[in-house]
Protein backbone atom coordinates (compact mmCIF):
# COMPACT_ATOMS: atom_id res chain seq x y z
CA UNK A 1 -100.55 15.53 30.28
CA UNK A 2 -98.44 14.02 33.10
CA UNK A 3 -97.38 13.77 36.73
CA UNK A 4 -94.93 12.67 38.29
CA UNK A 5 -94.02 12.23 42.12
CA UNK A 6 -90.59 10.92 43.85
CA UNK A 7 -90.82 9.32 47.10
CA UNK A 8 -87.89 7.84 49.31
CA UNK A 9 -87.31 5.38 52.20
CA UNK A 10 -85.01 3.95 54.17
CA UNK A 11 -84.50 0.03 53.96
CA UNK A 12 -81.32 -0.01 56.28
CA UNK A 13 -82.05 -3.88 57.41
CA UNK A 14 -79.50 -3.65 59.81
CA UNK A 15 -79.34 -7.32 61.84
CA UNK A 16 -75.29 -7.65 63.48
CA UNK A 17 -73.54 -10.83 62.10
CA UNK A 18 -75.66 -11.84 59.00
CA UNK A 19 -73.98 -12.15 55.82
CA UNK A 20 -73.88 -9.37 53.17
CA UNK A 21 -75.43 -10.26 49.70
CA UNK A 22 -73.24 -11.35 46.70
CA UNK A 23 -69.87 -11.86 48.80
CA UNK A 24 -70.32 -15.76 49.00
CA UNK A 25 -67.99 -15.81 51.77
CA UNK A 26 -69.76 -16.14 55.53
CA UNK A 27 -67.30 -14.37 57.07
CA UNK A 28 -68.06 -11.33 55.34
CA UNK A 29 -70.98 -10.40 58.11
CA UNK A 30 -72.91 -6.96 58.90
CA UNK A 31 -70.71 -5.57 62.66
CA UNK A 32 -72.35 -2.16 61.99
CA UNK A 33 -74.46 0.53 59.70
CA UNK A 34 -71.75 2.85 58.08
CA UNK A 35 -74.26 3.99 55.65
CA UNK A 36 -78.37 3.80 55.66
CA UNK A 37 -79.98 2.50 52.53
CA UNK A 38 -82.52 3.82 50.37
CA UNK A 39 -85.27 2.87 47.83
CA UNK A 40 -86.32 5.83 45.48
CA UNK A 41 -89.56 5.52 43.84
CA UNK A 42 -90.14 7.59 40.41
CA UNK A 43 -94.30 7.44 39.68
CA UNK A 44 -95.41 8.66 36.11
CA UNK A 45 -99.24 9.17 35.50
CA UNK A 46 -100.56 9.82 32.31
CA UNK A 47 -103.93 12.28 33.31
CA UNK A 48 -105.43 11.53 30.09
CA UNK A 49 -105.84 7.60 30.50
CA UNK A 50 -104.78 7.22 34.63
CA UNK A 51 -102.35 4.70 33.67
CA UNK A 52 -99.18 4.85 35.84
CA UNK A 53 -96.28 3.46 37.04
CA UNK A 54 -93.74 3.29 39.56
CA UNK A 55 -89.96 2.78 38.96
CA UNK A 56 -88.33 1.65 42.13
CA UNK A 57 -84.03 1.98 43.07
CA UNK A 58 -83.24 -0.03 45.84
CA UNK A 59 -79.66 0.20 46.99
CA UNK A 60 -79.39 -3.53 47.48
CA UNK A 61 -77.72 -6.51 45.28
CA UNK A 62 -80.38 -7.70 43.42
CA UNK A 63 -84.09 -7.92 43.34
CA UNK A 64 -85.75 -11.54 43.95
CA UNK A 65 -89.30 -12.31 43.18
CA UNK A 66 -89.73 -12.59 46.36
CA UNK A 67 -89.20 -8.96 46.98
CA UNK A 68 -91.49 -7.99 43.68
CA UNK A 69 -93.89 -10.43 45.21
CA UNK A 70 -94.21 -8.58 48.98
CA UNK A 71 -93.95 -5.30 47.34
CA UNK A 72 -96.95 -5.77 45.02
CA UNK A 73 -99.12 -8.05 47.77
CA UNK A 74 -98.31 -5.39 50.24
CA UNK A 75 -99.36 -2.19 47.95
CA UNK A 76 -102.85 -3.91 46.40
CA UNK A 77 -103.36 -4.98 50.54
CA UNK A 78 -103.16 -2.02 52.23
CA UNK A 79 -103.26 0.53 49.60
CA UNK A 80 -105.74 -1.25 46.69
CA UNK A 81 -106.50 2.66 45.59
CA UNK A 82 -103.31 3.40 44.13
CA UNK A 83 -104.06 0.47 41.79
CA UNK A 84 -100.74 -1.04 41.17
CA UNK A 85 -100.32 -4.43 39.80
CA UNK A 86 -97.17 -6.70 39.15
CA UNK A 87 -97.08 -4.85 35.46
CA UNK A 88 -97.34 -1.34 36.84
CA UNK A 89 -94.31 -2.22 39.64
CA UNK A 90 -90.70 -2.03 38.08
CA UNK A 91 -88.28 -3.05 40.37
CA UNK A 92 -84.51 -2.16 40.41
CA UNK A 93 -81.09 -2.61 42.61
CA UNK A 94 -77.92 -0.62 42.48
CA UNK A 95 -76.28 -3.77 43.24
CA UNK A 96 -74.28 -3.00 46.01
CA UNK A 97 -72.64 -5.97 48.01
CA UNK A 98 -72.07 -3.57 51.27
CA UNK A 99 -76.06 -4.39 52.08
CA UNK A 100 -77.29 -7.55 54.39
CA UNK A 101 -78.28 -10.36 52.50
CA UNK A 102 -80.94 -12.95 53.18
CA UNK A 103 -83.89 -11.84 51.53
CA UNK A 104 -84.63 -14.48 48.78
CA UNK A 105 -86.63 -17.51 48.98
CA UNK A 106 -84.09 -19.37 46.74
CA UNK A 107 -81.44 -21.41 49.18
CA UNK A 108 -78.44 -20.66 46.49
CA UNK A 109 -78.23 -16.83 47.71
CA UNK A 110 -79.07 -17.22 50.93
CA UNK A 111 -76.05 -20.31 51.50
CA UNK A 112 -73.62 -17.77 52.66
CA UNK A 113 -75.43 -15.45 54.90
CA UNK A 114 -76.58 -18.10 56.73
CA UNK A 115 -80.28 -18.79 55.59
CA UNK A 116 -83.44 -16.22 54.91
CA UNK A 117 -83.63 -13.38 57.56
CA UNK A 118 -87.55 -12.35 57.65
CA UNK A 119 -86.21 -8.88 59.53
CA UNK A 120 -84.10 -7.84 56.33
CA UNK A 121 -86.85 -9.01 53.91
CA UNK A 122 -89.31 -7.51 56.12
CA UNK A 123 -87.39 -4.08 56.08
CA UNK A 124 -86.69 -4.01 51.90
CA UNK A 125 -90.32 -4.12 51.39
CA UNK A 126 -92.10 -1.91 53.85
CA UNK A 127 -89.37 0.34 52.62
CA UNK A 128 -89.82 0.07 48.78
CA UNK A 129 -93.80 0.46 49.49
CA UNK A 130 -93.52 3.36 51.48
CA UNK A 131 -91.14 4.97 48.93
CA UNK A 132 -94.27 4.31 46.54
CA UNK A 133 -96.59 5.60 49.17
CA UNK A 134 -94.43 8.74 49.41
CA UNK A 135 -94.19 9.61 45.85
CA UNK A 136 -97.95 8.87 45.31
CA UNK A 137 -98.10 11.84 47.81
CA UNK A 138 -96.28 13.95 45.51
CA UNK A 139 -97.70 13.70 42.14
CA UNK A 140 -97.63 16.73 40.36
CA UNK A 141 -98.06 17.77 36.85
CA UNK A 142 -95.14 17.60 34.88
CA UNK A 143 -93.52 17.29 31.11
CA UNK A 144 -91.98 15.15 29.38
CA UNK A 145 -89.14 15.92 26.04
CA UNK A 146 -87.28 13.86 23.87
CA UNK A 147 -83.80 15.81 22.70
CA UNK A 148 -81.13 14.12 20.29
């Protein structure tokens, strides 16, 4: 048997004049939110063995491992009984180049924006791990069917 739960967050990392991800042009800066952003969590649990995991959506460009990285420390930190480990964790962006940038440790993407912006990294990953937190919340049993 299995459960599932679904859990969302915002990760809106809204800081005026920084450069949005992927554009590679640094005129192309954040004036204003039109639209918050979200990271969806998806957490399957299989009853029989209490293996899980979480599949994370994060309406940003891309995922960096620095963002994996946080998201993982941050979950076996201050939530070590949901037992997630960097296996267990799958990451994944809707890559979208209308959200700020500045949120990897590698130089190359963060050239245009200008530089790594701890408030918009900060803000991805307390977002993603709450998204997790939420759908822990909401585990429930469920099924699963395979139709061709």
């Amino acid at each position: 048997m299995f459960e599932t739960g679904t859990g969302i967050a915002d990760i809106t990392a809204f800081k005026k004049g920084i450069g949005m991800m992927g554009y590679g042009m640094h005129f192309n800066t954040v004036e204003e939110v039109e639209t918050p952003l979200s990271a969806r969590a998806f957490v399957i649990r299989d009853t029989s063995t209490q293996k899980k995991i979480v599949f994370v959506n994060a309406e940003i460009a891309f995922i960096t491992i620095s963002i994996k990285s946080g998201v993982v420390k941050q979950l076996q930190d201050k939530y070590p009984q949901l037992g997630y480990t960097s296996d267990t964790v799958l990451l994944t962006a809707q890559h979208t180049h209308s959200a700020p940038g500045g949120y990897s440790h590698y130089p190359f993407y963060n050239f245009s924006i200008p530089g790594f912006v701890p408030e918009v990294y900060e803000s991805i990953v307390n977002g993603i791990v709450e998204s997790v937190v939420r759908a822990e919340s909401t585990l429930q049993p469920a099924r699963f069917y395979l139709s061709t």
